[in-house]
N, C-alpha and C. Protein backbone atom coordinates (compact mmCIF):
# COMPACT_ATOMS: atom_id res chain seq x y z
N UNK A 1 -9.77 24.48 -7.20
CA UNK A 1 -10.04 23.55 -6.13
C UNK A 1 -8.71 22.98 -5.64
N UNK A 2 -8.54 23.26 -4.06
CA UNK A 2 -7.32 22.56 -3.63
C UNK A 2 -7.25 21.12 -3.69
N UNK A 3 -5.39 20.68 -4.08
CA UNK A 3 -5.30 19.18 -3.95
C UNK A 3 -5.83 18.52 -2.47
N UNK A 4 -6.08 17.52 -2.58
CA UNK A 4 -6.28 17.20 -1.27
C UNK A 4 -5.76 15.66 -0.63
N UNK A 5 -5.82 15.35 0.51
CA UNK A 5 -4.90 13.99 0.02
C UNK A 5 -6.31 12.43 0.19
N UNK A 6 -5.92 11.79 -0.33
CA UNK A 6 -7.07 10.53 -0.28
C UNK A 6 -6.37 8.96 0.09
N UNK A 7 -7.09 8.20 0.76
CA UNK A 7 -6.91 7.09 1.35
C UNK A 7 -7.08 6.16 0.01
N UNK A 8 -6.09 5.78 -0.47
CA UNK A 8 -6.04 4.72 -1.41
C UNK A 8 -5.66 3.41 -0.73
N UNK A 9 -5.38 3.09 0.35
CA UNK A 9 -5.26 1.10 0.80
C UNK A 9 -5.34 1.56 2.24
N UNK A 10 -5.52 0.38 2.86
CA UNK A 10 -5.03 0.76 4.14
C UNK A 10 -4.89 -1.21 4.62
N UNK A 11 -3.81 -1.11 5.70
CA UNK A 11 -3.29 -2.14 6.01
C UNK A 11 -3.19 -2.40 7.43
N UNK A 12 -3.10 -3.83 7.99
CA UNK A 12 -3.34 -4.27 9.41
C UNK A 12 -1.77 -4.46 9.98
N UNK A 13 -0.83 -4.44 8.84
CA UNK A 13 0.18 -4.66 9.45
C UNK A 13 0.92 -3.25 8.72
N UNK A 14 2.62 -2.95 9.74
CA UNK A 14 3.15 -2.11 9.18
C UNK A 14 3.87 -2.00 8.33
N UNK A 15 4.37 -3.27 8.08
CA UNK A 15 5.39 -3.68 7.07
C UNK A 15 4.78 -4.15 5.94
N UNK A 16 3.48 -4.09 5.38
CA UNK A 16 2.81 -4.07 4.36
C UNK A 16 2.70 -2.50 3.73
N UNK A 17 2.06 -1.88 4.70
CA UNK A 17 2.26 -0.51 4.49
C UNK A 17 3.50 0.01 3.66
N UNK A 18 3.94 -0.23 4.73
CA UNK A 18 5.92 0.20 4.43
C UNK A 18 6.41 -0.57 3.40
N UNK A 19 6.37 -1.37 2.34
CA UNK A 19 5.99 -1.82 1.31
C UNK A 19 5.58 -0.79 0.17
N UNK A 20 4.32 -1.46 0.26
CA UNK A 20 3.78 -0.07 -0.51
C UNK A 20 4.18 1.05 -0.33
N UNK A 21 4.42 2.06 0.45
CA UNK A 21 4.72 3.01 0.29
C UNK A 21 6.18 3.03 -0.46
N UNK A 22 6.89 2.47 -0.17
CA UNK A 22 8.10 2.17 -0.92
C UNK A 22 8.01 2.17 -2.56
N UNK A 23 6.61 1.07 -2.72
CA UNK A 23 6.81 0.78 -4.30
C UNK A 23 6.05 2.31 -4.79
N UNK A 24 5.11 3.12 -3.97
CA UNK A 24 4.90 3.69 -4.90
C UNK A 24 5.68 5.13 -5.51
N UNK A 25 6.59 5.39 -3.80
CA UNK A 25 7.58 6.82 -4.28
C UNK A 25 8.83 5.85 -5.02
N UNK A 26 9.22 4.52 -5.71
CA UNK A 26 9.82 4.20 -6.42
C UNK A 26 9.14 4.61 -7.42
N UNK A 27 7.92 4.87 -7.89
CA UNK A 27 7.32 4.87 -9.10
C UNK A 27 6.88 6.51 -9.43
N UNK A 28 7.74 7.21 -8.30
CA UNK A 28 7.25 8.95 -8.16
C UNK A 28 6.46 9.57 -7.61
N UNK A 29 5.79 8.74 -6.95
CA UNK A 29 3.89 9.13 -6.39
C UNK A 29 4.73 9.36 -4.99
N UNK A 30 4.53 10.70 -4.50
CA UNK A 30 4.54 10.96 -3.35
C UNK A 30 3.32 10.67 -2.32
N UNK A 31 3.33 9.78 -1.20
CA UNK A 31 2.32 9.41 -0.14
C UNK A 31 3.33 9.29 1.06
N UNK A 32 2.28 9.14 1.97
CA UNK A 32 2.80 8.84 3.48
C UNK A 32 1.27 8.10 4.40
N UNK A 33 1.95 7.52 5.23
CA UNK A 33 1.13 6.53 6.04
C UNK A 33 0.79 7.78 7.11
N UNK A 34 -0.81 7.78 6.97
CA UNK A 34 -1.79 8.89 8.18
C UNK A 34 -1.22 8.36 9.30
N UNK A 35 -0.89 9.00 10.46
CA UNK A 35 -0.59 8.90 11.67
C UNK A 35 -0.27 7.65 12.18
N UNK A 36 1.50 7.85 11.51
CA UNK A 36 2.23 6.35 11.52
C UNK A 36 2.83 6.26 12.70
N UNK A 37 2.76 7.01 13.58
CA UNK A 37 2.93 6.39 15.09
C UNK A 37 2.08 5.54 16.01
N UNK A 38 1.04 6.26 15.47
CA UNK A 38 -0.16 5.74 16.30
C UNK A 38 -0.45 3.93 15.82
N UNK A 39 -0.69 4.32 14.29
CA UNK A 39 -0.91 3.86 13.12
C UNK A 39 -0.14 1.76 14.08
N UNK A 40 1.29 2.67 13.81
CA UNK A 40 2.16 1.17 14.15
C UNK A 40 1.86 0.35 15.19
N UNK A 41 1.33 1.15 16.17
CA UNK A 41 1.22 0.31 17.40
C UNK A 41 -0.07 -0.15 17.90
N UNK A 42 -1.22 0.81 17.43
CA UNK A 42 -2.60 0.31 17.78
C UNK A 42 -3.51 0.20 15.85
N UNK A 43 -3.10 -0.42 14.73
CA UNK A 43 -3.72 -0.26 14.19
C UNK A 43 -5.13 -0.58 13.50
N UNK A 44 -5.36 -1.68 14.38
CA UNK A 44 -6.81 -1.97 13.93
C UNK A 44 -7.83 -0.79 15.49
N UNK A 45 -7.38 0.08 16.36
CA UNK A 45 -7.88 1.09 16.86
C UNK A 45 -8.74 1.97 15.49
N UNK A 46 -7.18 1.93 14.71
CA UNK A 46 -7.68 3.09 13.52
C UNK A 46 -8.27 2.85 12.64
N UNK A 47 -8.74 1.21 12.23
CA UNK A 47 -9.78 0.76 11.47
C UNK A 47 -8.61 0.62 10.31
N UNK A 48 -7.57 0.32 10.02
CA UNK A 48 -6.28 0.42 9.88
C UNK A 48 -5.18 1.28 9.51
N UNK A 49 -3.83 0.81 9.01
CA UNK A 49 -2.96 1.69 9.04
C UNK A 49 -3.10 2.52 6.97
N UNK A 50 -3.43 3.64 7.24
CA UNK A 50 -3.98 4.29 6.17
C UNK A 50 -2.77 4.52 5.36
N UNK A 51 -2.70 4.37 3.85
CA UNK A 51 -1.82 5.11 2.83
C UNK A 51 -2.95 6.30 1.96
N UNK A 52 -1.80 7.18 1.78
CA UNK A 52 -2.59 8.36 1.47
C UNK A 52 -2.06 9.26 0.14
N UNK A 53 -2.50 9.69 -0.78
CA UNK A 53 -1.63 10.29 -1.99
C UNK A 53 -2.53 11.84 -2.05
N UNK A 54 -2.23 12.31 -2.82
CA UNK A 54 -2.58 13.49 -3.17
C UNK A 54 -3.89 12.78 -4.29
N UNK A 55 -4.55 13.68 -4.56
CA UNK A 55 -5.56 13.00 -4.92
C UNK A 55 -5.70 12.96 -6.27
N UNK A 56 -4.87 13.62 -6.87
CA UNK A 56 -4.59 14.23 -8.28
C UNK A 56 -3.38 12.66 -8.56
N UNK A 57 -2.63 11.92 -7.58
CA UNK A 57 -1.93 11.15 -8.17
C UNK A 57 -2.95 9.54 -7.49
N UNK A 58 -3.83 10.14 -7.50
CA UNK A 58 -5.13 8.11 -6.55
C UNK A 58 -4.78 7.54 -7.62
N UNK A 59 -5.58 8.00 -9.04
CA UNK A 59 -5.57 6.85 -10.15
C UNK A 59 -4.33 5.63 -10.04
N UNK A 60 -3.37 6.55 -10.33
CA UNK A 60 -1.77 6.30 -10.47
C UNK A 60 -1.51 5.32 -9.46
N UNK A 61 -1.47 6.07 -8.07
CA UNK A 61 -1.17 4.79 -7.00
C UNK A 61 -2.24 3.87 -7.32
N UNK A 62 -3.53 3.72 -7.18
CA UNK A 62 -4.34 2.79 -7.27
C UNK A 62 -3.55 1.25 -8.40
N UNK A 63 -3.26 1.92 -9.37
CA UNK A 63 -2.87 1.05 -10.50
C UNK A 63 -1.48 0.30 -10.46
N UNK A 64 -0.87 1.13 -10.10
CA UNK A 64 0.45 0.76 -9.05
C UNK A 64 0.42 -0.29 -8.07
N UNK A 65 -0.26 0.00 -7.06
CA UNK A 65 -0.62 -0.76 -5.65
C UNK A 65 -1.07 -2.69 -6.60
N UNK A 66 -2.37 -2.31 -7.42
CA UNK A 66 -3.20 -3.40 -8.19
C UNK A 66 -1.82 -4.47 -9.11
N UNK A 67 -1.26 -3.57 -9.66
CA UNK A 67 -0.18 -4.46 -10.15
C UNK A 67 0.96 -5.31 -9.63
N UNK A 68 1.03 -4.53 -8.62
CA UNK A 68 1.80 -5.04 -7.29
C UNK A 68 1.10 -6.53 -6.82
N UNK A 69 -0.22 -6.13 -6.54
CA UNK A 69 -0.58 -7.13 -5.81
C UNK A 69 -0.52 -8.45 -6.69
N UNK A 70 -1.41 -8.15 -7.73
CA UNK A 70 -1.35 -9.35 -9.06
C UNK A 70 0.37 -9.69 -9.37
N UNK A 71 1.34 -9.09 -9.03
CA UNK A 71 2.60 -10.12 -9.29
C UNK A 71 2.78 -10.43 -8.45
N UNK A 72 2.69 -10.12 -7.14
CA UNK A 72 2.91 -11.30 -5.74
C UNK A 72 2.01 -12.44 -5.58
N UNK A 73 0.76 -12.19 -6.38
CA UNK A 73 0.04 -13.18 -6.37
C UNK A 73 0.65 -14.32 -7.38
N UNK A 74 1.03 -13.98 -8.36
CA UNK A 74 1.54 -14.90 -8.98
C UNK A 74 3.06 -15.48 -8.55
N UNK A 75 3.53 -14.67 -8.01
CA UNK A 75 5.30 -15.23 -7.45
C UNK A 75 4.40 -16.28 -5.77
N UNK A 76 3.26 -16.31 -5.46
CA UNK A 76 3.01 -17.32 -4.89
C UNK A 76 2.59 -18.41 -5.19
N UNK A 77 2.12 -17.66 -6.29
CA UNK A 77 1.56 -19.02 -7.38
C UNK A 77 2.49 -19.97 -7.28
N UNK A 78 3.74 -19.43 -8.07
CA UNK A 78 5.05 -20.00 -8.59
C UNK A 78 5.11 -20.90 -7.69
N UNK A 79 5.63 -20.28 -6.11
CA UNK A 79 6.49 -20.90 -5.11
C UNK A 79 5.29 -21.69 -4.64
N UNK A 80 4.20 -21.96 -4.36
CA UNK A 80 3.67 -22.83 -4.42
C UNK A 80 3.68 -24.03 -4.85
N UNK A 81 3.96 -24.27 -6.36
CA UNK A 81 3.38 -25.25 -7.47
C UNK A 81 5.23 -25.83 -7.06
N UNK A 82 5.86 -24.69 -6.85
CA UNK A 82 7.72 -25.83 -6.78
C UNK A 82 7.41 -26.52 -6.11
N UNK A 83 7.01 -26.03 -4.61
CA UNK A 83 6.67 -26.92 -3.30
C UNK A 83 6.17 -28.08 -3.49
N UNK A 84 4.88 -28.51 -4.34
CA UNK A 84 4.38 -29.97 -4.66
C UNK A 84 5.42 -30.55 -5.31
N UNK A 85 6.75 -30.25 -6.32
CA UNK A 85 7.60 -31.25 -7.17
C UNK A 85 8.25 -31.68 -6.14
């Protein structure tokens, strides 16, 4: 059965995208943003701007992407709670 590629996130802005995609070929997972021309300039047209892996590496990005999110969540935490001292 051929690899095939699969939509693991998809995002409203491009520089979220471009983000992620960053953290995850830092981590080896080859992806690319589905039709990042279009993608950049009209993306809620496309229901949004899609990230995409091979499907043999989803798990991987998936877990990647999830960990990502849970430490920015907490580095807002952080910068939050300074803001009230």
């Amino acid at each position: 059965m051929p690899n095939k590629l699969v939509t693991v996130a998809k995002y409203f802005e491009m520089s979220s995208a471009l983000a992620a995609r960053i953290k995850l070929e830092s981590q080896g997972v080859g992806c690319f943003i589905a039709d990042e021309q279009l993608a950049a300039s009209f993306p809620f047209a496309l229901g949004g701007i899609r990230l995409q892996v091979w499907e043999s590496d989803a798990e991987k990005a998936e877990e990647i992407l999830a960990e990502s999110e849970a430490s920015a969540g907490v580095d807002e935490a952080e910068s939050a709670g300074s803001e009230e001292e």
